[in-house]
Protein backbone atom coordinates (compact mmCIF):
# COMPACT_ATOMS: atom_id res chain seq x y z
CA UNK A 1 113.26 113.51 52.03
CA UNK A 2 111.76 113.24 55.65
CA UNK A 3 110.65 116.69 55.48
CA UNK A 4 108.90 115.68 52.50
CA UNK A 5 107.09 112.66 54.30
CA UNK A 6 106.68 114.32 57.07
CA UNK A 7 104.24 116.45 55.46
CA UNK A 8 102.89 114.20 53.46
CA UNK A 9 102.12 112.13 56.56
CA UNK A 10 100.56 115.19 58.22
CA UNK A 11 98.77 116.42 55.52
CA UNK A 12 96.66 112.69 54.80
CA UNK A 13 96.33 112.56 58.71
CA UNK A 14 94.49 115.84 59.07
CA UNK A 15 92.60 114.63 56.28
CA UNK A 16 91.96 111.81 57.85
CA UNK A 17 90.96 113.46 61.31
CA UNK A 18 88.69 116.02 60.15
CA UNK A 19 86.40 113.21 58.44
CA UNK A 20 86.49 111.15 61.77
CA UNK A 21 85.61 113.64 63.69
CA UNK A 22 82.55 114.93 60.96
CA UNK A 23 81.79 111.29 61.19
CA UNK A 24 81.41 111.34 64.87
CA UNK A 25 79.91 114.62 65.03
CA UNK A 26 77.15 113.20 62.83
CA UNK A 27 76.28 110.57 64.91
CA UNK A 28 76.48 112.37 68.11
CA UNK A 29 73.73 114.96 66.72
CA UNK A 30 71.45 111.57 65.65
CA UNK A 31 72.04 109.81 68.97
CA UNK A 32 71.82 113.23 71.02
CA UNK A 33 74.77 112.15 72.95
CA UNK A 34 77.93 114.53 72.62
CA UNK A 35 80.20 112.68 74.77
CA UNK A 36 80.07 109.45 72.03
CA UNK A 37 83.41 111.49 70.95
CA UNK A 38 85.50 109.64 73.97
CA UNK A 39 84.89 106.55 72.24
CA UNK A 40 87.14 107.88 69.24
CA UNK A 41 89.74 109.38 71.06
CA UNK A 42 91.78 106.25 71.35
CA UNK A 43 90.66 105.28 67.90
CA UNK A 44 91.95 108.04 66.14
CA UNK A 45 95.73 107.52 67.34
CA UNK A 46 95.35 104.03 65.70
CA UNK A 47 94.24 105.64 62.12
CA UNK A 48 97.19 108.18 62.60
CA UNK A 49 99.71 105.42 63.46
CA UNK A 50 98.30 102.75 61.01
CA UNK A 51 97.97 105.31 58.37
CA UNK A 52 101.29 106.87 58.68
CA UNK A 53 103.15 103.40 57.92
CA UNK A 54 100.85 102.62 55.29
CA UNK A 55 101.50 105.09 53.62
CA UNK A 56 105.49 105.13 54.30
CA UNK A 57 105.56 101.25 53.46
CA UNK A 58 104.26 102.32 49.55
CA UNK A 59 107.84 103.94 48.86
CA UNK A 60 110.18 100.98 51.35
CA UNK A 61 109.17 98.24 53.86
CA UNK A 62 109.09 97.82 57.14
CA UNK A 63 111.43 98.04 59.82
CA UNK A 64 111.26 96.73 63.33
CA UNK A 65 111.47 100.73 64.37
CA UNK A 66 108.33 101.23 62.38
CA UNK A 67 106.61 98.61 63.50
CA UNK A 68 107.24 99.21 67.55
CA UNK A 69 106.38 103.29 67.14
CA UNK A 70 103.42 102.32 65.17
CA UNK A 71 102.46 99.08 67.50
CA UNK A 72 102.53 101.09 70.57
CA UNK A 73 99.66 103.51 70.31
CA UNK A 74 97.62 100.66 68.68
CA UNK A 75 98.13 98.70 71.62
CA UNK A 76 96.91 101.53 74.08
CA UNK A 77 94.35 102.59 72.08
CA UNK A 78 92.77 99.47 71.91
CA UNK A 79 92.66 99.00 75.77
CA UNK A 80 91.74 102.37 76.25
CA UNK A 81 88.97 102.64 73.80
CA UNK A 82 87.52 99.45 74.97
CA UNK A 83 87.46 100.19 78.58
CA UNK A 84 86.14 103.34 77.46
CA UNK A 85 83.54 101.59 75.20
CA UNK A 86 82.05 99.29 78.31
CA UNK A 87 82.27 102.61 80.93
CA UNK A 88 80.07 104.65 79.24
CA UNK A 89 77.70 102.31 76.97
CA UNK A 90 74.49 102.79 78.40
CA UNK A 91 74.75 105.51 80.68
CA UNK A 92 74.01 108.58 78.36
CA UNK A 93 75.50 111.55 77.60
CA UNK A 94 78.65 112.60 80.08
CA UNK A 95 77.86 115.45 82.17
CA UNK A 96 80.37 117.76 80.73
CA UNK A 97 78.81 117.93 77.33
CA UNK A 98 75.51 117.87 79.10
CA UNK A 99 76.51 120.77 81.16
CA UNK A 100 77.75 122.77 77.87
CA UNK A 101 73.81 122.26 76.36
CA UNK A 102 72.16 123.97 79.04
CA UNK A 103 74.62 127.00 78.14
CA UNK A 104 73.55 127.12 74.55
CA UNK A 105 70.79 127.83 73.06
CA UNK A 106 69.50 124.59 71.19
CA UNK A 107 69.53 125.83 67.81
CA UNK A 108 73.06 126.75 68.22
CA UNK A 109 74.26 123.25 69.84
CA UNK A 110 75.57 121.85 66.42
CA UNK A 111 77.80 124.55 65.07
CA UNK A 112 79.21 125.17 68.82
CA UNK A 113 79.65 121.54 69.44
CA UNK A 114 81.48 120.97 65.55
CA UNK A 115 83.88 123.90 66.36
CA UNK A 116 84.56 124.51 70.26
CA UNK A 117 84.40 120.88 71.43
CA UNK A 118 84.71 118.36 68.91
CA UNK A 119 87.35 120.98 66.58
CA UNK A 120 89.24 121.70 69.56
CA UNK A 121 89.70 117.69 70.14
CA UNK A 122 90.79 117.45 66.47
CA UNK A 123 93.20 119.71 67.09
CA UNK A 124 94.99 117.95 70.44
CA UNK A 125 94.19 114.68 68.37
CA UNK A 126 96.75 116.07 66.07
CA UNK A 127 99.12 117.42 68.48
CA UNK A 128 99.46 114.75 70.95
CA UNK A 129 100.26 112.60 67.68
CA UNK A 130 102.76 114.74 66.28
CA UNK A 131 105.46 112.47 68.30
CA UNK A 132 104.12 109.29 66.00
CA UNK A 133 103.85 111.37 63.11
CA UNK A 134 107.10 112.89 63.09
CA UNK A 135 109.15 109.37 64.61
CA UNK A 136 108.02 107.53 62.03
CA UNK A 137 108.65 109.55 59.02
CA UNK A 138 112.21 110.90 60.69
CA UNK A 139 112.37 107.12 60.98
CA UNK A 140 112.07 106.03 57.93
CA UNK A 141 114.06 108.79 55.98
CA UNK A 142 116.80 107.33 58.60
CA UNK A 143 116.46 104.03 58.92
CA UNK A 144 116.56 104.35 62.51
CA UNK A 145 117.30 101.15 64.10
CA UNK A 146 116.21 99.78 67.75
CA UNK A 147 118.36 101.29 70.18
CA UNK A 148 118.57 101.51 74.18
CA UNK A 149 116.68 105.05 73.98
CA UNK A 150 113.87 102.95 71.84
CA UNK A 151 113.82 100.35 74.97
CA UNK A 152 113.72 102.77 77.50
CA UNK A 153 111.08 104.81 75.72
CA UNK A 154 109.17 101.40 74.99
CA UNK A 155 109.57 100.58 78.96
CA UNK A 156 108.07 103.66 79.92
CA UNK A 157 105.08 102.97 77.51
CA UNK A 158 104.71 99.78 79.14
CA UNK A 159 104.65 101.19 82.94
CA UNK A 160 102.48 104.36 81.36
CA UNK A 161 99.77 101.32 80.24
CA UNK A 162 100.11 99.34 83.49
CA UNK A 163 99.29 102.36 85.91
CA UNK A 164 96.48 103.99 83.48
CA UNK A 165 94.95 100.23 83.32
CA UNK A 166 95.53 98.95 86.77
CA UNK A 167 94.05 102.52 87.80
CA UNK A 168 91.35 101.97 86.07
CA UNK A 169 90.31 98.44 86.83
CA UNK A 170 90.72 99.23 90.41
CA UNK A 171 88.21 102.44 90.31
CA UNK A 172 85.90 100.67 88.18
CA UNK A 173 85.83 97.42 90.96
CA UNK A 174 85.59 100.41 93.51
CA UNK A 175 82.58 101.52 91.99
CA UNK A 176 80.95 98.75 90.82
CA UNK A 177 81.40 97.25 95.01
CA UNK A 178 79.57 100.51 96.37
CA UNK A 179 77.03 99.28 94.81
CA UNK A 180 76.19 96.53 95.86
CA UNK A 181 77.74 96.75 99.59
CA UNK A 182 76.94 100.25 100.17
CA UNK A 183 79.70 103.13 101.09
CA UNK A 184 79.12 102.70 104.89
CA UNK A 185 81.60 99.28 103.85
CA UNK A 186 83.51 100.33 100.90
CA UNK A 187 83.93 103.82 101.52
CA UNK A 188 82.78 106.71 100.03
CA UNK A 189 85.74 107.31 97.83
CA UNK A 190 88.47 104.94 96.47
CA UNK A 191 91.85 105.26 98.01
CA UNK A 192 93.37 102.38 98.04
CA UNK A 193 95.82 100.83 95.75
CA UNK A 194 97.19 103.08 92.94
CA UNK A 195 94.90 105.04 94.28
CA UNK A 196 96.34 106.03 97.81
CA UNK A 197 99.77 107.47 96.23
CA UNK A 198 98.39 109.99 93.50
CA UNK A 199 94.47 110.85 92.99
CA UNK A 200 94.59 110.45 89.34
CA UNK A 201 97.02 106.88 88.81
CA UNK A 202 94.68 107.01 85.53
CA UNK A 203 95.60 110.10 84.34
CA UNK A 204 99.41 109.58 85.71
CA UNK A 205 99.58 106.48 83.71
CA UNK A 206 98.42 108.09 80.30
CA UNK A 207 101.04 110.94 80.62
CA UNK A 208 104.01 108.81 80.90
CA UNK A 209 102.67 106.58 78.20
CA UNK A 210 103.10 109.46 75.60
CA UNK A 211 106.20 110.38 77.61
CA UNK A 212 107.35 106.94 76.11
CA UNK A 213 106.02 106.93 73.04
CA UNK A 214 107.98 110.62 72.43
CA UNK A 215 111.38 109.11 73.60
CA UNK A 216 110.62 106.51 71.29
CA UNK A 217 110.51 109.39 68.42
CA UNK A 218 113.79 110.82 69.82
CA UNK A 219 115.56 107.99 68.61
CA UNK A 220 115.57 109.45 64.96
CA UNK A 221 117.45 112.51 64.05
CA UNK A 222 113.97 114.61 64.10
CA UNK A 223 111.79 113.34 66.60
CA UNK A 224 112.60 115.68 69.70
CA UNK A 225 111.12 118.16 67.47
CA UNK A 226 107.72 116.67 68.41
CA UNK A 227 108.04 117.75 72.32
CA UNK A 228 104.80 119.76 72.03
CA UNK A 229 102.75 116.51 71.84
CA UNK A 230 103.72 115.18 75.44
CA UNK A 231 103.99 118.65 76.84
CA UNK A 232 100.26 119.49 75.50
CA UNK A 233 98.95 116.20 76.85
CA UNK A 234 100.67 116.36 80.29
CA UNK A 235 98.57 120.45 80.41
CA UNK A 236 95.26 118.51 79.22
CA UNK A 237 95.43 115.74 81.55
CA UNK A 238 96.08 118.51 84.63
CA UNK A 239 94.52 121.77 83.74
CA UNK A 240 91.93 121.21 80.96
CA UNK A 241 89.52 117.99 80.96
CA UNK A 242 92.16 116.21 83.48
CA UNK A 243 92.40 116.25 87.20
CA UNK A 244 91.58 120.00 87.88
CA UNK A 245 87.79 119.93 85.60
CA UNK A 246 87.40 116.31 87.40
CA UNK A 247 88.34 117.93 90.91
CA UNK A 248 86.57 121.16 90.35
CA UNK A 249 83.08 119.19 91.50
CA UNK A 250 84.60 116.13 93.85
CA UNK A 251 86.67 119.06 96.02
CA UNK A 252 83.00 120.06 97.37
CA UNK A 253 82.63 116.61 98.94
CA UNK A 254 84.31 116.72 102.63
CA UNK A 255 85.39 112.95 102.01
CA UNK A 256 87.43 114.10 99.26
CA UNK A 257 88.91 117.70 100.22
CA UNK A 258 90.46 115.02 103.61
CA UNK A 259 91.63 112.76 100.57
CA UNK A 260 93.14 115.84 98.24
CA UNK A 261 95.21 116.87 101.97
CA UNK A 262 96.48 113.54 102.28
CA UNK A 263 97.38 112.46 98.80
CA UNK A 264 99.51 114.44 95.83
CA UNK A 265 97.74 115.01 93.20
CA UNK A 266 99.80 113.61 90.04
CA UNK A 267 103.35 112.83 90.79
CA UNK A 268 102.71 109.93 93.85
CA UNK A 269 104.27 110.33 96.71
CA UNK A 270 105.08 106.94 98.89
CA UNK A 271 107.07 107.69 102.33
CA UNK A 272 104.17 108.45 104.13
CA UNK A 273 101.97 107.20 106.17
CA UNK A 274 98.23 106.68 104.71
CA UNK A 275 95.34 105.65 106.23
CA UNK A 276 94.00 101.73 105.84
C-alpha cells in the first residue's frame, strides 16, 4: 500500500510541478524577468504538501502526523515567499538570470531558460520535497503517530525558521539603513547579529529547516529513505546558487574578504572574539 501512494503522490506532484513551472516560465518570457521563478519556489512546496494530503485524505482522514508534516512547509513557505515577494517586487530581473542572457543568444533565451534554469529548479523542487512526499504517504500507510523524533524534528523546523527569518529581517534593516545613513555609519557590510557568527544565518537557517522537516519523515517506517532531499538542499545552499555563487562576487570587496577571515562560513562559530 504505501508504495502504491507513494507513487501515486509523486506521480500527481510532478504533474503538478511541471505545469507550475510552464506557468511561470510563461510569464517570465511576457514580463522579461527570469528571476520571477524565486517567487514560486516557496510556493511550490505548499502545492506538493497540500496536494499530497488531499489526495491521501480521499482514501482515510486526517491524522495529527499528517497535518504537522504537511503544516510545516506551508508555514515556511508562506514566510519565505512573502519576504521574497516584497525583496524583489520592483527591482527587476536578478542579476544571475540577467547575467545568463548576455551568454545566449536572444533567440535561444526561451528554450535555454525552460530547460537549464527553470527544468533544473523543477527538478530540486522535486527532490528537496521527496522528504514530504515520502513522510506523508509512509505516514499514512502507517498510521504513524506523534512521537519524540516528530518533536524534535518539528523543533528543529522551528529554530531552522527563526534563524532564516531573523537573518533575513536583520540584512534587510541593514540594507534598507545604508541607505539612508550612508556606510561611513552603518558599515559597508552587515555583521552584526546572526550575522557576526556565520555569513549566511539565511542560508544556515533554511538547511536545518529541511533537516527538520526530514526527521519529521523518519518517524514512519519509510521516510529515511528520503535523505537525498536534505542532503541535495544542504549542496545547493553551499555550492550551487548558495553561499559560494553569492560569495564568488562579494569576495572581491576588501570589506568582505576581512569579514570571510573572521567569520565561518555556514556552521557559526561563537568562542571568539568579533569585532563591535
Amino acid at each position: 500500500m504505501m508504495l502504491s501512494l507513494f507513487l501515486t503522490l509523486l506521480s500527481a506532484n510532478i504533474l503538478a510541478i511541471i505545469l507550475l513551472v510552464l506557468f511561470v516560465w510563461l510569464f517570465s518570457l511576457a514580463k522579461n524577468d527570469a528571476s520571477v521563478i524565486d517567487l514560486y519556489w516557496g510556493v511550490s512546496f505548499a502545492i506538493i504538501a497540500l496536494l499530497s494530503v488531499y489526495l491521501i485524505s480521499q482514501a482515510q482522514p486526517f491524522t495529527p502526523y499528517l497535518i504537522l508534516l504537511t503544516a510545516l512547509p506551508v508555514i515556511w513557505a508562506v514566510r519565505y515567499t512573502v519576504y521574497i515577494w516584497r525583496r524583489n517586487i520592483g527591482h527587476g530581473e536578478d542579476k544571475r538570470y540577467t547575467a545568463m542572457r548576455k551568454e545566449i543568444p536572444a533567440s535561444q533565451w526561451p528554450l535555454h531558460c525552460l530547460f537549464r534554469v527553470y527544468g533544473f529548479q523543477a527538478i530540486a523542487m522535486l527532490v528537496v520535497a521527496l522528504p514530504i512526499i515520502l513522510g506523508l504517504a509512509s505516514g499514512a500507510a502507517n498510521d504513524t503517530k506523534i512521537s519524540i523524533l516528530v518533536l524534535i524534528g518539528s523543533g528543529l523546523w522551528l529554530a531552522g525558521v527563526l534563524i532564516e527569518a531573523i537573518g533575513d529581517y536583520q540584512l534587510a534593516n541593514f540594507i534598507k539603513r545604508r541607505k539612508k545613513l550612508g556606510s561611513e555609519i552603518t558599515g559597508k557590510i552587515m555583521d552584526k547579529g546572526l550575522w557576526k557568527y556565520t555569513r549566511h544565518p539565511n542560508y544556515l537557517g533554511n538547511a536545518i529547516i529541511w533537516w527538520g522537516i526530514y526527521l519529521v519523515a523518519c518517524a514512519t517506517p519509510w521516510g529515511f529513505l528520503s535523505l537525498i532531499g536534505p542532503l541535495f538542499m544542504n549542496f545547493a545552499l553551499v555550492k550551487v546558487s548558495g553561499a559560494d555563487h553569492l560569495e564568488s562576487t562579494l569576495s572581491k570587496r576588501p570589506e568582505y574578504m576581512q569579514y570571510m577571515k573572521r567569520t565561518p562560513k555556514f556552521i557559526p562559530r561563537f568562542n571568539r572574539s568579533t569585532r563591535k
